[in-house]
C-alpha atoms as a PDB file:
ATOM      1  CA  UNK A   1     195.660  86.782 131.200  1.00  0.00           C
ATOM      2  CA  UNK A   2     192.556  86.981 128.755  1.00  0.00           C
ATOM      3  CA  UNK A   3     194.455  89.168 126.417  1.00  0.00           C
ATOM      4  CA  UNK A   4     197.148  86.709 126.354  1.00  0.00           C
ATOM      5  CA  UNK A   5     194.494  83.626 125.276  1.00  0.00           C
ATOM      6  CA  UNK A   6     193.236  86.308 123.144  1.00  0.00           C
ATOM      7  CA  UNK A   7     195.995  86.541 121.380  1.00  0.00           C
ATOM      8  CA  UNK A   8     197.551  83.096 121.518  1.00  0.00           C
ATOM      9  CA  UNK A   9     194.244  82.643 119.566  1.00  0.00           C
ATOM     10  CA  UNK A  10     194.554  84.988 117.362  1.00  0.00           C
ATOM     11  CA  UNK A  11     198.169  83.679 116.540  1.00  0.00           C
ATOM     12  CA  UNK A  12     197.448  80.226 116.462  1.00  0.00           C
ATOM     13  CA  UNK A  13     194.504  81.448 113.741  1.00  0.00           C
ATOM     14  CA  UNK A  14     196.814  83.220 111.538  1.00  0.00           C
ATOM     15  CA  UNK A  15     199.584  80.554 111.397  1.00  0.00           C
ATOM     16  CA  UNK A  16     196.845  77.774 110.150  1.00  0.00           C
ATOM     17  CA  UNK A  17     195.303  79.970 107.529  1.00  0.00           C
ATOM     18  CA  UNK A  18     198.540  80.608 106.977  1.00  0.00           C
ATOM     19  CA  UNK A  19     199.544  76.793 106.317  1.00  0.00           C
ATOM     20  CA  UNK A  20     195.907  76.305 104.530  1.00  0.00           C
ATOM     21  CA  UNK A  21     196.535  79.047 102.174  1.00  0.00           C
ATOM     22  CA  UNK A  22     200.658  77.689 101.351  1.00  0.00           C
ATOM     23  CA  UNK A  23     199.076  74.517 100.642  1.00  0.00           C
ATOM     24  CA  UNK A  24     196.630  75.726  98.335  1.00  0.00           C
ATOM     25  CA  UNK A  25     198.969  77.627  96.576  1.00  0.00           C
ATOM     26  CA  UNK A  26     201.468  75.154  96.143  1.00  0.00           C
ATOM     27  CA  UNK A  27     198.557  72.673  95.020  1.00  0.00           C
ATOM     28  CA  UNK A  28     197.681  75.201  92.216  1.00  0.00           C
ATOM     29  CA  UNK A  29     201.114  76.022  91.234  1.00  0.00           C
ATOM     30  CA  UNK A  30     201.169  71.586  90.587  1.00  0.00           C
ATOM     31  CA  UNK A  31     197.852  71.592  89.074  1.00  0.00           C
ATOM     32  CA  UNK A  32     199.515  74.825  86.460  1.00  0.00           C
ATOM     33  CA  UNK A  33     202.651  72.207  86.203  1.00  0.00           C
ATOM     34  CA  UNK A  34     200.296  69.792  84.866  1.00  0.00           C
ATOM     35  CA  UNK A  35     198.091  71.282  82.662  1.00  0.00           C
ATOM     36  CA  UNK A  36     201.575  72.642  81.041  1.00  0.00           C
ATOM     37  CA  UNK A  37     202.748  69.401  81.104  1.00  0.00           C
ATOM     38  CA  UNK A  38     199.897  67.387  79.461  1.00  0.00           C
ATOM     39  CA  UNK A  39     199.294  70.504  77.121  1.00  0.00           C
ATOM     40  CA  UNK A  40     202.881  70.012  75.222  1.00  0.00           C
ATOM     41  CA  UNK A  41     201.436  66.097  75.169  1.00  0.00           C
ATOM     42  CA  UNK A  42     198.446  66.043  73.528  1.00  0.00           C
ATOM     43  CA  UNK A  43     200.240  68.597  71.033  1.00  0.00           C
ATOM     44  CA  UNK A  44     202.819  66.039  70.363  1.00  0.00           C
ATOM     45  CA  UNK A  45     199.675  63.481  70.147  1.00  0.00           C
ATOM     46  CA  UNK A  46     197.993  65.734  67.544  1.00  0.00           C
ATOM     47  CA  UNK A  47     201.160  65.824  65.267  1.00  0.00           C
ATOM     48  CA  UNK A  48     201.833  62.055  65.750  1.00  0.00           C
ATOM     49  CA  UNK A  49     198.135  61.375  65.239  1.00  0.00           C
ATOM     50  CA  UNK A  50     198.299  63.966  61.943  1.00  0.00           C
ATOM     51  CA  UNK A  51     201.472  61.659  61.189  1.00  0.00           C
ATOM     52  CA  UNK A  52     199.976  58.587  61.174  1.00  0.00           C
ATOM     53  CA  UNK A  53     196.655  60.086  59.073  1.00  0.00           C
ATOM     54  CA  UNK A  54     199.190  61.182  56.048  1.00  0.00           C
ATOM     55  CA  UNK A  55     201.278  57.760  56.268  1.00  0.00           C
ATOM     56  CA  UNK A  56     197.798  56.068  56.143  1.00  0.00           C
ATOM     57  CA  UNK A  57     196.682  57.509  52.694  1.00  0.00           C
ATOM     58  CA  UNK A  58     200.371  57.644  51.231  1.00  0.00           C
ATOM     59  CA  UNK A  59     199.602  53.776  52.496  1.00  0.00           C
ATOM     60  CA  UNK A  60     196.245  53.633  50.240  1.00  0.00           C
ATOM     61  CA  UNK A  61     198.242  55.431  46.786  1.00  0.00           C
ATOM     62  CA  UNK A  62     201.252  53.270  47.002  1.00  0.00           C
ATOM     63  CA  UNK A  63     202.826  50.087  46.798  1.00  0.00           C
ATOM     64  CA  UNK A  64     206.430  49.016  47.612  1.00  0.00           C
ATOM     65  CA  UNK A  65     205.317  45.657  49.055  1.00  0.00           C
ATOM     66  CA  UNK A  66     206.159  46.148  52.425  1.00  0.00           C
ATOM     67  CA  UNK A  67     204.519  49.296  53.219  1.00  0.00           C
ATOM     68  CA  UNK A  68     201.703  47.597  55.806  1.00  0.00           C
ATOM     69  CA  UNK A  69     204.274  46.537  57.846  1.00  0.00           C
ATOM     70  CA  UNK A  70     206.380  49.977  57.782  1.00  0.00           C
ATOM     71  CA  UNK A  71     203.249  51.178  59.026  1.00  0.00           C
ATOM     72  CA  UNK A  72     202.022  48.795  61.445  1.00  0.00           C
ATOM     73  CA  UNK A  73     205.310  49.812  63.588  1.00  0.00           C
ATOM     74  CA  UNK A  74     204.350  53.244  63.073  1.00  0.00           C
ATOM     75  CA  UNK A  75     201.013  52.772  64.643  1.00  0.00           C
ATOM     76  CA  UNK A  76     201.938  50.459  66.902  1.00  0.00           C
ATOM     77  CA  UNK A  77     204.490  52.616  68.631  1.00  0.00           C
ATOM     78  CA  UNK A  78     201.642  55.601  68.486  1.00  0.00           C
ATOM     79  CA  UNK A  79     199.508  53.602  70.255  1.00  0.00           C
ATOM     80  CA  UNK A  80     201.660  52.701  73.031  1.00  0.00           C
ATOM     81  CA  UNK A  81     202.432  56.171  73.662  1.00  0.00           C
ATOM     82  CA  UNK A  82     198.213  57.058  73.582  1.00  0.00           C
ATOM     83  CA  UNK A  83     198.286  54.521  76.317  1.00  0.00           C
ATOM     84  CA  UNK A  84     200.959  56.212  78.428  1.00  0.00           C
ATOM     85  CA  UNK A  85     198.950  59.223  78.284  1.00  0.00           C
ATOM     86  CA  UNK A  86     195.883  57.603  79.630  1.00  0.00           C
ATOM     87  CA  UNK A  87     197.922  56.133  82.329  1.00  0.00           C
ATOM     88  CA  UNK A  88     199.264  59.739  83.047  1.00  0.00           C
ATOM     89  CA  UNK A  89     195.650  61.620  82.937  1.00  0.00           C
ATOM     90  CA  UNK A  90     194.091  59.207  84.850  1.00  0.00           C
ATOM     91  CA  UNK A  91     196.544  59.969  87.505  1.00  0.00           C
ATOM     92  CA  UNK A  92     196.958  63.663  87.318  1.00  0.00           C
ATOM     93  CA  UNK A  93     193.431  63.942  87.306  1.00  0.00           C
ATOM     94  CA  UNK A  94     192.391  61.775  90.443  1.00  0.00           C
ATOM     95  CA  UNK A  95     195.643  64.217  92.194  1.00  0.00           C
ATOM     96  CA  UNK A  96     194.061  67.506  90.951  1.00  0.00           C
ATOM     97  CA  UNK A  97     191.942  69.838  93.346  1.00  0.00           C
ATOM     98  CA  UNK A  98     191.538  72.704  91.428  1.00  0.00           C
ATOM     99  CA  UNK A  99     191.033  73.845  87.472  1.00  0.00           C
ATOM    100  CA  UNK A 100     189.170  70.935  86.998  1.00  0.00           C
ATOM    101  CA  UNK A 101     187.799  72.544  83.803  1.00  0.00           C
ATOM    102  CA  UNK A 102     191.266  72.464  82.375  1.00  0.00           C
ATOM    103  CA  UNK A 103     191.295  68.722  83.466  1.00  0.00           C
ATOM    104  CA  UNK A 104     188.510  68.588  81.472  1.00  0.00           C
ATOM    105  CA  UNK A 105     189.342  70.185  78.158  1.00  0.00           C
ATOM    106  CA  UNK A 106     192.391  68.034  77.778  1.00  0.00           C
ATOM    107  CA  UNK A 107     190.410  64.358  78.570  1.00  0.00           C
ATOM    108  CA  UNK A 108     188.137  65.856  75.248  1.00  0.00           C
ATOM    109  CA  UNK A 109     191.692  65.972  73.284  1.00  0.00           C
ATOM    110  CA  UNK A 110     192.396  62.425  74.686  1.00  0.00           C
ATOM    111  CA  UNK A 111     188.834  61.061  74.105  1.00  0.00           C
ATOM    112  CA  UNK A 112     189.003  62.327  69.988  1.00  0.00           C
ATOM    113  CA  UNK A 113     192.460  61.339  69.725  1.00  0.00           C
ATOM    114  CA  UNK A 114     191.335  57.679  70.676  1.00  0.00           C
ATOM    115  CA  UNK A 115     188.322  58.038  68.718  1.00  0.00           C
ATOM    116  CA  UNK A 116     190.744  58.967  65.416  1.00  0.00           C
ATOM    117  CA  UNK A 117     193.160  56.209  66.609  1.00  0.00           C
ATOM    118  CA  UNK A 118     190.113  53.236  66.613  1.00  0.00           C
ATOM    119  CA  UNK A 119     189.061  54.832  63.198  1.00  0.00           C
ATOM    120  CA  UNK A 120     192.433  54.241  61.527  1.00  0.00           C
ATOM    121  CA  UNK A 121     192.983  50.735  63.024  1.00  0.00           C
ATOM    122  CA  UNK A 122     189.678  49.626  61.455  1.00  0.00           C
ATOM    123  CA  UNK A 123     190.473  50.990  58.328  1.00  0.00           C
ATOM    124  CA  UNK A 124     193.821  49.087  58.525  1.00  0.00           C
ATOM    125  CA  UNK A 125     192.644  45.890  59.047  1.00  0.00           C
ATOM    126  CA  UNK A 126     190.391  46.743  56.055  1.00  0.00           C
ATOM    127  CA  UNK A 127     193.325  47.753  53.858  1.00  0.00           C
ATOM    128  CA  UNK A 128     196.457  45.088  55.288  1.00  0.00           C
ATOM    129  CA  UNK A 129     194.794  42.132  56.557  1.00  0.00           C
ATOM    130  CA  UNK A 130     197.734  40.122  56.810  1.00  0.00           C
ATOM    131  CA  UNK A 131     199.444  43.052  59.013  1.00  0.00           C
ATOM    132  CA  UNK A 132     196.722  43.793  61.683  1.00  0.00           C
ATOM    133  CA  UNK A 133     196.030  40.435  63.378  1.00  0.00           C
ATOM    134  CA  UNK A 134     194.967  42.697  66.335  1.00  0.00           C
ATOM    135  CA  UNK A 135     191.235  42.938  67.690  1.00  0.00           C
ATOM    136  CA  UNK A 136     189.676  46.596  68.695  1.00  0.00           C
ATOM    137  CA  UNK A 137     187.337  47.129  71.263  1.00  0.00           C
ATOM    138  CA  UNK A 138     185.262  50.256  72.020  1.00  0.00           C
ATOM    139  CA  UNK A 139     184.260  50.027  75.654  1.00  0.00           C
ATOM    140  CA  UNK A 140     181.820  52.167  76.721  1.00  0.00           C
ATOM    141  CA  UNK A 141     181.622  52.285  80.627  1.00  0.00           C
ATOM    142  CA  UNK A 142     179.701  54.775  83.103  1.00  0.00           C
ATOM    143  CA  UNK A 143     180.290  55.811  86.294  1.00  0.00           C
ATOM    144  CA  UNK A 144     179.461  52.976  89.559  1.00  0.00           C
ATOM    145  CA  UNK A 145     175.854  54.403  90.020  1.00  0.00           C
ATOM    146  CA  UNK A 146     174.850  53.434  86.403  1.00  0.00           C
ATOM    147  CA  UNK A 147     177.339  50.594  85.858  1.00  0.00           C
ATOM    148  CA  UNK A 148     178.320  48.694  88.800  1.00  0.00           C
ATOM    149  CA  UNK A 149     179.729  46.318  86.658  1.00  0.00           C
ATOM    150  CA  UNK A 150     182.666  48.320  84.755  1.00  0.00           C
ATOM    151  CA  UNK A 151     184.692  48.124  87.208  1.00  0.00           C
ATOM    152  CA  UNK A 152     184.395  43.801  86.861  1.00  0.00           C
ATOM    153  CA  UNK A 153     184.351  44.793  82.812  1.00  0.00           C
ATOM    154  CA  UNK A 154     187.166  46.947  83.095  1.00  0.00           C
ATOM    155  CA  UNK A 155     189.573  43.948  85.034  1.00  0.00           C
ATOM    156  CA  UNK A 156     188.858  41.555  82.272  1.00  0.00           C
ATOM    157  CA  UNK A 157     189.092  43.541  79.834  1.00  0.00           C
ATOM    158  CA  UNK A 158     193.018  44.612  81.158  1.00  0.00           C
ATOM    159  CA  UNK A 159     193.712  41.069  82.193  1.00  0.00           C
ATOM    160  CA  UNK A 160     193.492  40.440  78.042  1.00  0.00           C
ATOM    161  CA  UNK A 161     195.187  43.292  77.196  1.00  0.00           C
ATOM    162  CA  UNK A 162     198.250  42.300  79.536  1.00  0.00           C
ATOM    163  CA  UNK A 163     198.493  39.142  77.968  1.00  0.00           C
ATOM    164  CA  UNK A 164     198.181  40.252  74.234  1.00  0.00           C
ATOM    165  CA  UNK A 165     199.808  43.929  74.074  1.00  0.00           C
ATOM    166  CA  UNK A 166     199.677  45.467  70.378  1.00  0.00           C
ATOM    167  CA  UNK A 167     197.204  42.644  69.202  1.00  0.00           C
ATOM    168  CA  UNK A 168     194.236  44.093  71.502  1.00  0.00           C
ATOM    169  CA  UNK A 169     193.656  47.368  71.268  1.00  0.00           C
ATOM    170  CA  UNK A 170     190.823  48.740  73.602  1.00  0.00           C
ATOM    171  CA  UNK A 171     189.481  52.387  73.605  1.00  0.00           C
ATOM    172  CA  UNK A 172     187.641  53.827  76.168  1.00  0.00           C
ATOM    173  CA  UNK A 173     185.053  55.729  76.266  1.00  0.00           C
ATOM    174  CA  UNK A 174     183.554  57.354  79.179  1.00  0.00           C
ATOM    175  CA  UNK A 175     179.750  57.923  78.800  1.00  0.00           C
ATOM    176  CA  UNK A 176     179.598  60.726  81.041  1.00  0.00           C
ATOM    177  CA  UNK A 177     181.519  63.077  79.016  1.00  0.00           C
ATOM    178  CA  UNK A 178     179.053  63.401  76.586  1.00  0.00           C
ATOM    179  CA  UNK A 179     178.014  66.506  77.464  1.00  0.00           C
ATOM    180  CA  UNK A 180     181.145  67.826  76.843  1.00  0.00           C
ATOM    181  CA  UNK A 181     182.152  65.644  73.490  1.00  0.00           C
ATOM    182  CA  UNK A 182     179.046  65.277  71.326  1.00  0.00           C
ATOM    183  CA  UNK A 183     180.831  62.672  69.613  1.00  0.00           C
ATOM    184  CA  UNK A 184     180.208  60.693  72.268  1.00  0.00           C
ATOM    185  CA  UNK A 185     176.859  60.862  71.452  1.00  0.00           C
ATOM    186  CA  UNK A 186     176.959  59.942  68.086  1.00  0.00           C
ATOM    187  CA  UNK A 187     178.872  56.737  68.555  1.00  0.00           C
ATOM    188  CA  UNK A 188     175.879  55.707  71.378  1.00  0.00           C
ATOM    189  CA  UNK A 189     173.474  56.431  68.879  1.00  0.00           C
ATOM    190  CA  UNK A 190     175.429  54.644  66.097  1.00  0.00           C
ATOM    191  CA  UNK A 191     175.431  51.300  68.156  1.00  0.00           C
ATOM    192  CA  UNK A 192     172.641  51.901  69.684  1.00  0.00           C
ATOM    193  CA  UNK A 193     174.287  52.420  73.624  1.00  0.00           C
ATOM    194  CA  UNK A 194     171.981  52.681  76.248  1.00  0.00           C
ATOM    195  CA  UNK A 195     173.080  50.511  78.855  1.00  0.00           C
ATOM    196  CA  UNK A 196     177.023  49.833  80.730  1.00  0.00           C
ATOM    197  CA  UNK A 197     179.332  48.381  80.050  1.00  0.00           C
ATOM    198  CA  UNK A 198     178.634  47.731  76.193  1.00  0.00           C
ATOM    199  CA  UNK A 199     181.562  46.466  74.168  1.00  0.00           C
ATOM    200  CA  UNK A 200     181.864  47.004  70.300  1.00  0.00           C
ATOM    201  CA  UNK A 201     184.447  43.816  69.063  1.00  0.00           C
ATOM    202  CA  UNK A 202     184.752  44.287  65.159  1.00  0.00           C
ATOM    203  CA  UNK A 203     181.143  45.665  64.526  1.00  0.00           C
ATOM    204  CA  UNK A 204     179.315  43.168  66.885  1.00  0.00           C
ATOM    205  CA  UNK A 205     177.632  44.850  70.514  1.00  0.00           C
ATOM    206  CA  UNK A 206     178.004  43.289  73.280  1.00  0.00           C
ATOM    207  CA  UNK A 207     177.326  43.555  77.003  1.00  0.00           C
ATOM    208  CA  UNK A 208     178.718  42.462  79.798  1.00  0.00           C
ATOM    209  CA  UNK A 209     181.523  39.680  79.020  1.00  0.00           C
ATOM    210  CA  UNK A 210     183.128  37.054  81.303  1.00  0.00           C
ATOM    211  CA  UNK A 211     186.416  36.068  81.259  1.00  0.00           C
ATOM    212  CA  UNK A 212     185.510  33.091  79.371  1.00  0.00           C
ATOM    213  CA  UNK A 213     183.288  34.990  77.137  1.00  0.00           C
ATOM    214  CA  UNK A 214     186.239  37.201  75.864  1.00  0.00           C
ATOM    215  CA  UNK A 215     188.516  34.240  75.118  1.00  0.00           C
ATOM    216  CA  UNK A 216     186.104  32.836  73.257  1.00  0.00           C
ATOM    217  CA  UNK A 217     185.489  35.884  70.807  1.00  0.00           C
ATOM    218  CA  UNK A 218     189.224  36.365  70.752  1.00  0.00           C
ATOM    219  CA  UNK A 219     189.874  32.780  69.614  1.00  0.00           C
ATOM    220  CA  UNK A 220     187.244  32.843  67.264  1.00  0.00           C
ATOM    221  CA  UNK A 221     188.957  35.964  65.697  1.00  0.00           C
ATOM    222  CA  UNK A 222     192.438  35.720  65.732  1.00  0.00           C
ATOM    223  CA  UNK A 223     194.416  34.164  62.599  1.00  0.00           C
ATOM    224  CA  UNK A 224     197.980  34.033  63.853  1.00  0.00           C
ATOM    225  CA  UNK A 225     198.818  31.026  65.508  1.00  0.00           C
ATOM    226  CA  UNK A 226     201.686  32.535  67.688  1.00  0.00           C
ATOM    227  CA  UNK A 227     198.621  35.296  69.224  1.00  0.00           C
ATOM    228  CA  UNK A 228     195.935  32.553  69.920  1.00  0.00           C
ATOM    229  CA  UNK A 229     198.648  30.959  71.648  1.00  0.00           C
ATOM    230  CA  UNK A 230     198.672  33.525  74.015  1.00  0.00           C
ATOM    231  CA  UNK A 231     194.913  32.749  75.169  1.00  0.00           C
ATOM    232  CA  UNK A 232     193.368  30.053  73.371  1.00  0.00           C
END
């Protein structure tokens, strides 16, 4: 009879390290999946982003007269798609449980590519004013232990962006990764970063902003009758 427990034990051991180790392996063979996945991503963002750099300085040597707006779809469309892949990281990585590290590596391609993206929408408004009646914001947020207001930031901040689409563009940046993206650093020490969450509108700092707050900057900002519309 204690031989039989013994092994009814024994049995009962094997099947659930069995199960454990299945599970494992089928959650590494998802996390491979993904890292594939996102890989052939980001290297269709770095060819679109490498797209829109060249149409940007053909932009700067020529003149056809309607070359701002030919691009403004251009980066319009790019940006949507930069915003499907944050949508998709996010995700992935909040389902991943192992090769974090690879997680890792390709939120650094994501954080540069937005960082190259906010670059070349400044430099548009600079260049076609009367095609960029959008508003950028770099939001640099933390994570709840040194900003336990991002996440109140953050809900504002998408509440706009619902209502407004192409004409806000937000980027951002997570504060913790800056030991693994130095440029990180380099932007906090541009604007002088050193508390969450800060918000660079145009070249203005700011901290945290209401609801109110934001319309207010917006409005103030915003040329295009049909876009105030939207919130003023």
């Amino acid at each position: 009879m204690r031989d039989y427990k013994r092994r009814r034990y024994l049995f009962a051991f094997i099947i659930s390290a069995s199960i454990f180790a299945l599970g494992f392996f089928f959650g590494f063979l998802m996390d491979l999946q993904r890292i594939d996945y996102f890989t052939s991503l980001n290297e269709i963002q770095k060819i679109n982003l490498r797209s829109i750099q060249l149409q940007y300085e053909l932009l700067q040597n020529i003149d056809t007269g309607n070359q701002c707006k030919a691009f403004r779809f251009v980066f319009d469309s790019a940006i949507q798609e930069l915003e499907k892949n944050r949508e998709r990281l996010e995700s992935y990585e909040r389902q991943s449980t192992v090769r974090k590290e690879d997680f890792n590596m390709l939120k650094r391609e994501y954080t540069l590519s937005q960082i190259n993206f906010w670059q070349i929408s400044k430099n548009f408004k600079k260049t076609c004013p009367d095609d960029s009646d959008f508003v950028t914001v770099l939001y640099f947020f933390s994570d709840t232990k040194n900003c336990p207001d991002c996440e109140k930031q953050a809900a504002v901040l998408n509440y706009y962006k619902d209502k407004l689409n192409e004409n806000l563009l937000i980027f951002a940046i997570d504060e913790t990764f800056e030991d693994k993206e130095s440029l990180i650093k380099l932007l906090k020490q541009a604007y002088e970063i050193n508390s969450y969450p800060s918000i660079i509108i145009g070249e203005k700092k700011y901290g945290l902003l209401t609801s109110q707050d934001m319309r207010e900057i917006l409005c103030n900002i915003y040329s295009d009758e049909s876009t105030k519309s939207k919130v003023c």
